[in-house]
C-alpha atoms as a PDB file:
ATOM      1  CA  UNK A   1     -57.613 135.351 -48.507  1.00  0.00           C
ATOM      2  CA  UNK A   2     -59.883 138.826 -48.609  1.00  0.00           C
ATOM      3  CA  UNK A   3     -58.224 141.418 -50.359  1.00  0.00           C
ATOM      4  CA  UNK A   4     -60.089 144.903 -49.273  1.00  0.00           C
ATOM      5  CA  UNK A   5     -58.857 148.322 -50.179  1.00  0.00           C
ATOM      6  CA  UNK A   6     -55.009 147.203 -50.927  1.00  0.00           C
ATOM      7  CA  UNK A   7     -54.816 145.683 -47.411  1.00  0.00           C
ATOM      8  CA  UNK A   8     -54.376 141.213 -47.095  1.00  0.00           C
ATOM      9  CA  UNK A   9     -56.298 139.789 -44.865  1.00  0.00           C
ATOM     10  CA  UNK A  10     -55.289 135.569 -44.343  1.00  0.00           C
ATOM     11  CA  UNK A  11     -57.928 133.406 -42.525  1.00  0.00           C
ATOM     12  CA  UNK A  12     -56.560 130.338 -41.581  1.00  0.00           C
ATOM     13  CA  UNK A  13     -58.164 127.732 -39.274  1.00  0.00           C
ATOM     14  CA  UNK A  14     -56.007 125.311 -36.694  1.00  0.00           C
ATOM     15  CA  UNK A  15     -57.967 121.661 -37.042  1.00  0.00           C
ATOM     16  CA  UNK A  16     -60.261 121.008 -34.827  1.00  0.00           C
ATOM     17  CA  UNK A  17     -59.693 120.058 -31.408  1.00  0.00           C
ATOM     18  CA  UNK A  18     -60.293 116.079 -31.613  1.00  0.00           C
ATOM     19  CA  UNK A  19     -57.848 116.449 -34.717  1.00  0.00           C
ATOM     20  CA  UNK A  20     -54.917 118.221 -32.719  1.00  0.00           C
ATOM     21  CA  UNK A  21     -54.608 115.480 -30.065  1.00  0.00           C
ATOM     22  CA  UNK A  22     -53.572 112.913 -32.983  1.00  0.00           C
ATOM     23  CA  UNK A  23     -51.291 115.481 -34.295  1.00  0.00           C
ATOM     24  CA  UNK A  24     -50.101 115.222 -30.867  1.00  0.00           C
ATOM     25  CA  UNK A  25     -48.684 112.472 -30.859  1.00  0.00           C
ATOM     26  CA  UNK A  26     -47.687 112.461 -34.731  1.00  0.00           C
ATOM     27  CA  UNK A  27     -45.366 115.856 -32.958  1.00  0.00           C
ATOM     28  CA  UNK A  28     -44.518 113.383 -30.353  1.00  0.00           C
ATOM     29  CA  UNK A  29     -43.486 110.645 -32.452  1.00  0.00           C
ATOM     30  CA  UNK A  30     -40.168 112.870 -33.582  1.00  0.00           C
ATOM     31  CA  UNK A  31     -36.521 112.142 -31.885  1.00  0.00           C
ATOM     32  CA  UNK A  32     -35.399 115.520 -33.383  1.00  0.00           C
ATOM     33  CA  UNK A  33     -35.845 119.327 -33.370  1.00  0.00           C
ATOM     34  CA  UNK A  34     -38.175 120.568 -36.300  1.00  0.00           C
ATOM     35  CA  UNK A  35     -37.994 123.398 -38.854  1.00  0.00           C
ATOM     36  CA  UNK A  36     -40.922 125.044 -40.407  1.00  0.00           C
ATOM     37  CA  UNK A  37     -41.504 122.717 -43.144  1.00  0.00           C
ATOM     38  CA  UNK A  38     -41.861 120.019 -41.127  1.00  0.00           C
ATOM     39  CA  UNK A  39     -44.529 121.755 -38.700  1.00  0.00           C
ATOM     40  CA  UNK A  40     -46.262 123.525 -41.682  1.00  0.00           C
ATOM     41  CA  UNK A  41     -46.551 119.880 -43.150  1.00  0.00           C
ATOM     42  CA  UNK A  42     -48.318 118.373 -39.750  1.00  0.00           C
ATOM     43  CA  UNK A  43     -50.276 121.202 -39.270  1.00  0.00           C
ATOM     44  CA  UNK A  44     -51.487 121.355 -42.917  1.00  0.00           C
ATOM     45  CA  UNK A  45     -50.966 124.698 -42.597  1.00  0.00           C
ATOM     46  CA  UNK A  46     -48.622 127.488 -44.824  1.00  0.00           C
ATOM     47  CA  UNK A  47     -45.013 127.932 -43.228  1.00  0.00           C
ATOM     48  CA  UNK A  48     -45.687 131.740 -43.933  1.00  0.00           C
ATOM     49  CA  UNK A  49     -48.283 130.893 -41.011  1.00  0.00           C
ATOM     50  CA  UNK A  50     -46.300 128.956 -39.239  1.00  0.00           C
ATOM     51  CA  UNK A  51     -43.128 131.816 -39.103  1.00  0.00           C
ATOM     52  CA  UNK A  52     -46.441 133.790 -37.747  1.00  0.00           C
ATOM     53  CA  UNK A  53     -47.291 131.753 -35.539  1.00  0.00           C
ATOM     54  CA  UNK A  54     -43.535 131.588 -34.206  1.00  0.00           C
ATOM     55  CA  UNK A  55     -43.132 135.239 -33.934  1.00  0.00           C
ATOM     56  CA  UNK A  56     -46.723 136.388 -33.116  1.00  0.00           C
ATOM     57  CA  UNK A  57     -49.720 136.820 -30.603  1.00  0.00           C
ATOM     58  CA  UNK A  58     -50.585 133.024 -31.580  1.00  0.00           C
ATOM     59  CA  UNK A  59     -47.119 132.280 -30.323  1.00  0.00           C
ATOM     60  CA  UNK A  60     -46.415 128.266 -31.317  1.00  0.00           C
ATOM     61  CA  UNK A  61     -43.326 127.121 -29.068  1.00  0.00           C
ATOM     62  CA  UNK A  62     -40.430 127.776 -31.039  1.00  0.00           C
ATOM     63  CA  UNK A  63     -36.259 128.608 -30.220  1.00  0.00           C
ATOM     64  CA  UNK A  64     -33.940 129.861 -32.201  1.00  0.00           C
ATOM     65  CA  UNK A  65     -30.777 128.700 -34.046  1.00  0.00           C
ATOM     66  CA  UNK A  66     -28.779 131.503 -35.259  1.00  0.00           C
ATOM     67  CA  UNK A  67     -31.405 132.632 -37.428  1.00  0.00           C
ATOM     68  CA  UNK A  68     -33.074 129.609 -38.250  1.00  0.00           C
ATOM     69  CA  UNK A  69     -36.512 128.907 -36.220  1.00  0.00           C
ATOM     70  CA  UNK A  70     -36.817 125.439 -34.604  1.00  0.00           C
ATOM     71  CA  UNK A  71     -39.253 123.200 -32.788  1.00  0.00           C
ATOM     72  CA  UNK A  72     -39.432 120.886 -29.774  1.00  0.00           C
ATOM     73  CA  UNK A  73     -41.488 117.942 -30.867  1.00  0.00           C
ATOM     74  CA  UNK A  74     -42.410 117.454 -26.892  1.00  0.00           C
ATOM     75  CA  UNK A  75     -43.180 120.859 -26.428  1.00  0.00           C
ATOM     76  CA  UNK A  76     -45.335 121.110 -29.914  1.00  0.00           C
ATOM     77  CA  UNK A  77     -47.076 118.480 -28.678  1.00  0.00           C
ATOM     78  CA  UNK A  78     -48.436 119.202 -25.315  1.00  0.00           C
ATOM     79  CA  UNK A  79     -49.618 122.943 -27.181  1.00  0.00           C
ATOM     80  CA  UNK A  80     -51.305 120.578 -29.642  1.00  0.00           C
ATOM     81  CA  UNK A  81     -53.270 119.363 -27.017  1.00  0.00           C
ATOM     82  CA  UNK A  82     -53.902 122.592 -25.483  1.00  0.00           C
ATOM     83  CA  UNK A  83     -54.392 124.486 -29.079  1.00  0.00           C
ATOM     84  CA  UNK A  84     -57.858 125.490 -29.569  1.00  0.00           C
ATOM     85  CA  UNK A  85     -59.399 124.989 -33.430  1.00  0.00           C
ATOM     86  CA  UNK A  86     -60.305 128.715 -33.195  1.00  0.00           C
ATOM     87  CA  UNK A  87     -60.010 130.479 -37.208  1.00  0.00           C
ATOM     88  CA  UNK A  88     -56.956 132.750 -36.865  1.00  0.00           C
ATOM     89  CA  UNK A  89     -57.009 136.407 -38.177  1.00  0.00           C
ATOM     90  CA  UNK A  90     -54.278 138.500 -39.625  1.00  0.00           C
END
């Protein structure tokens, strides 16, 4: 995290591309609909990033609940295979 002038900047860096095909299928190996914890812990990535990611230009596949944010596992996975390991900047 770069801190410049009172303004956040948050670098954050999808795995590589040989890494998100076996995420993949660890997405793909679910039976239910996941939250944000559960994506943030496959990703190995912050579920600040994540709600990002949900809402944003990045734009993971998500639905909504109410208010709560949820995941297909089958849709999370074919983007996993598609996601580049580009670094991410907000």
């Amino acid at each position: 995290m770069n801190t410049t002038a009172g303004t956040t900047e948050t670098t954050e860096t999808l795995p590589s591309p040989k890494k998100m095909l076996g995420i993949a299928s660890r997405f793909a190996a679910f039976d239910h609909a996941l939250n944000i914890n559960e994506v943030a812990d496959v990703l190995g990535l912050n579920k600040k990033t994540i709600e990002r990611m949900a809402r944003g230009a990045d734009r993971i596949p998500s639905f909504k609940i109410g208010n709560q944010v949820r995941f297909d596992p089958r849709h999370l996975a074919e983007w996993a295979k598609t996601a580049r390991g580009d670094k991410r900047k907000r």
